[in-house]
C-alpha atoms as a PDB file:
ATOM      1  CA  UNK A   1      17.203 -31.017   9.009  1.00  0.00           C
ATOM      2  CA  UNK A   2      17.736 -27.835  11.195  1.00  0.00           C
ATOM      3  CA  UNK A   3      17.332 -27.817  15.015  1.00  0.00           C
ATOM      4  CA  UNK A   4      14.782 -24.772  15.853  1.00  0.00           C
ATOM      5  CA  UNK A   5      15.898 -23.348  19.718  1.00  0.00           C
ATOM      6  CA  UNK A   6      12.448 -22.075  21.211  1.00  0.00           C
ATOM      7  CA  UNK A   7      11.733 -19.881  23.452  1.00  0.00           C
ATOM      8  CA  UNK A   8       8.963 -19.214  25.766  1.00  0.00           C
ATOM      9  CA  UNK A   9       7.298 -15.894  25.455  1.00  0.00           C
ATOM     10  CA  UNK A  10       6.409 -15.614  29.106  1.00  0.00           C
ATOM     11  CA  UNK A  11       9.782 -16.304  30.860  1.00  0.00           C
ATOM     12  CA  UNK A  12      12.107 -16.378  28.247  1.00  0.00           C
ATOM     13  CA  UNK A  13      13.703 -19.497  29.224  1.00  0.00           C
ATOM     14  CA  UNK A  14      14.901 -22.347  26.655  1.00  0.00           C
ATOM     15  CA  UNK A  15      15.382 -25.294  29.346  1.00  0.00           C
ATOM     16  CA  UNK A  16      11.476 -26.328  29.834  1.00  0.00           C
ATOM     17  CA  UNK A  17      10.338 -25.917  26.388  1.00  0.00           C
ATOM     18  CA  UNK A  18       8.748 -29.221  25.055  1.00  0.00           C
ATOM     19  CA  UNK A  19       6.075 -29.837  22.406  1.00  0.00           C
ATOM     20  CA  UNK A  20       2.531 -30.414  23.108  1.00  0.00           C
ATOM     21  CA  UNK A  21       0.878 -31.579  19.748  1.00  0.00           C
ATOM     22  CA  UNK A  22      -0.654 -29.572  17.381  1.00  0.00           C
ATOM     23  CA  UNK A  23      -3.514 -26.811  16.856  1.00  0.00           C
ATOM     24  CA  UNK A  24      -6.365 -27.123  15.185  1.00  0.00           C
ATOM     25  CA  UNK A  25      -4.961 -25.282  12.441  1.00  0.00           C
ATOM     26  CA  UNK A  26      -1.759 -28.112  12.124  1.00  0.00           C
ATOM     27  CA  UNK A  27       0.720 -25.322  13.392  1.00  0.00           C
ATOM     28  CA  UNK A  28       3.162 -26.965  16.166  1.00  0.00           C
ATOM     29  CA  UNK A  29       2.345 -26.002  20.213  1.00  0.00           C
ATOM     30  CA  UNK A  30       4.950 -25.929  22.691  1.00  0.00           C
ATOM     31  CA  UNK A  31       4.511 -26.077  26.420  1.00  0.00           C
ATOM     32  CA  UNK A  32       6.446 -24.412  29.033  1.00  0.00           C
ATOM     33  CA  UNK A  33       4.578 -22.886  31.927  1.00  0.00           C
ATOM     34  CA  UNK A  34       2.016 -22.401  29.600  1.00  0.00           C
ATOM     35  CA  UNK A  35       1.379 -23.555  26.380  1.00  0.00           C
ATOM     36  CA  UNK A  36       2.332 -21.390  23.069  1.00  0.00           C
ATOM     37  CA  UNK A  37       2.613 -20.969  19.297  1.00  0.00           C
ATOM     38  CA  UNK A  38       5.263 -19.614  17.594  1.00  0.00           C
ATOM     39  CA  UNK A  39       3.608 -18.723  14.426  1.00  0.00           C
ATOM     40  CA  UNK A  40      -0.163 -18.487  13.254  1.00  0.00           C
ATOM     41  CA  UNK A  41      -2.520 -18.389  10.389  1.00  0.00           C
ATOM     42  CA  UNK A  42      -5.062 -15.659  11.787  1.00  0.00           C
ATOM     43  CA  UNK A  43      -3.686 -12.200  12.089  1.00  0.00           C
ATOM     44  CA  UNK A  44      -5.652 -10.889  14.999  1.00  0.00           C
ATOM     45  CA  UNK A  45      -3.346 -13.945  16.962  1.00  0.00           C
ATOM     46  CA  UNK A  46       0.443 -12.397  15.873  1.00  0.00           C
ATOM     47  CA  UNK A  47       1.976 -10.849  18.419  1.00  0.00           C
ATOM     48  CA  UNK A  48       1.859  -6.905  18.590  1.00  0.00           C
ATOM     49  CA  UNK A  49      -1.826  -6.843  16.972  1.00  0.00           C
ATOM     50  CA  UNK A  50      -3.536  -5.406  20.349  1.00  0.00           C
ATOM     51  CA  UNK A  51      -0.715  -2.713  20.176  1.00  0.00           C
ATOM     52  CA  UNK A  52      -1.407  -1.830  16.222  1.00  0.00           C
ATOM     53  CA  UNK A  53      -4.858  -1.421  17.155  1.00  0.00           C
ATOM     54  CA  UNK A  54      -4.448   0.832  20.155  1.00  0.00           C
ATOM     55  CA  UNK A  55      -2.357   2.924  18.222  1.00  0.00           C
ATOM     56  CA  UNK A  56      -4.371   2.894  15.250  1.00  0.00           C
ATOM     57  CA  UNK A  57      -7.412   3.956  17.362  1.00  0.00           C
ATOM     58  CA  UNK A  58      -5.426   6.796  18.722  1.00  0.00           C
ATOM     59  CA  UNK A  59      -4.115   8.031  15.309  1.00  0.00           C
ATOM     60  CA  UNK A  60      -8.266   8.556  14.615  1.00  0.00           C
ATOM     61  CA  UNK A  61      -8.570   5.471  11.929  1.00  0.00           C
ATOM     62  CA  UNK A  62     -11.807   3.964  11.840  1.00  0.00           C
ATOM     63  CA  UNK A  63     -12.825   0.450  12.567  1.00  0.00           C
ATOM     64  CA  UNK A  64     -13.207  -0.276   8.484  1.00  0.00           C
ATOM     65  CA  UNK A  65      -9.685   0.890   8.012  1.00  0.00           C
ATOM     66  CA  UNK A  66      -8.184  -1.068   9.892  1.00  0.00           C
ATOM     67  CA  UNK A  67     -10.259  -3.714   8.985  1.00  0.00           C
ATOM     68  CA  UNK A  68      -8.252  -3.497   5.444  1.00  0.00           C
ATOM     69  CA  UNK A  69      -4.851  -2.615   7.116  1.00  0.00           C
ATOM     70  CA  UNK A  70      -4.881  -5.202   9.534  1.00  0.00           C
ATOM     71  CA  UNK A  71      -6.569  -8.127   7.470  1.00  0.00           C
ATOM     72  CA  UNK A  72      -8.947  -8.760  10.851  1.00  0.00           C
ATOM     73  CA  UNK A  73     -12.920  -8.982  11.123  1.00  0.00           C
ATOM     74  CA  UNK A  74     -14.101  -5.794  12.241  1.00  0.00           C
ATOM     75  CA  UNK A  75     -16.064  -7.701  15.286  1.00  0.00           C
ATOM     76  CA  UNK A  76     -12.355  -8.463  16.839  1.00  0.00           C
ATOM     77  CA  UNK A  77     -11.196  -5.043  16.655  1.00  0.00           C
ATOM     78  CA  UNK A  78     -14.439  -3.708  18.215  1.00  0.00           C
ATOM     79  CA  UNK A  79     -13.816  -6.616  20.860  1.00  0.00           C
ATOM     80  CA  UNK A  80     -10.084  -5.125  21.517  1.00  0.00           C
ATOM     81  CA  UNK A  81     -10.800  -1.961  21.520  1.00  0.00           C
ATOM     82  CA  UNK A  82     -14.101  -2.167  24.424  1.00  0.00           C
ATOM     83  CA  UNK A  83     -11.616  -4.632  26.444  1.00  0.00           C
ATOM     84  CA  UNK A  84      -8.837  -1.487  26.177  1.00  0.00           C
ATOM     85  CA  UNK A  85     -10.935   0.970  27.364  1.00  0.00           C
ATOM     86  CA  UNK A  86     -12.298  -1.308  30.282  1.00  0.00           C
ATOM     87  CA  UNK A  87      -8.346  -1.462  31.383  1.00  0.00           C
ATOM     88  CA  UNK A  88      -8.233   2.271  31.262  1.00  0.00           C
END
């Protein structure tokens, strides 16, 4: 049995990293600051999506393609995309 070191995502630290039960979908949580996941079963959840959409959008793909690209409803990439433009 390996030992996994984890660390949090918001800030970066190893020390304060405990876990905190399970998600609904039976992947592990940790808690820090705030609590996290390390991996997931949804792809709109992974890390980096928000940025593969943003750049898709600029690129000129369509909500459909990336629909197939991406592997995500196209209701949460309509969702990401209003809450960009609100930022902007």
């Amino acid at each position: 049995m390996g030992v996994i070191d984890v660390v949090c995502p918001h800030c970066e630290s190893m020390d304060g990293v405990v876990k905190n039960g399970k998600a609904d979908s039976g992947l592990q949580r940790y808690l820090c600051k705030c609590s996290f996941q390390l991996d997931f079963v949804y792809n709109a959840n992974k890390a980096g999506t928000h940025e593969r959409i943003k750049d898709m959008a600029m690129n000129g793909l369509g909500v459909r393609d990336m629909d197939r690209v991406l592997g995500i409803s196209p209701t949460i990439i309509i969702s990401h995309l209003k809450n960009w433009c609100r930022r902007m």
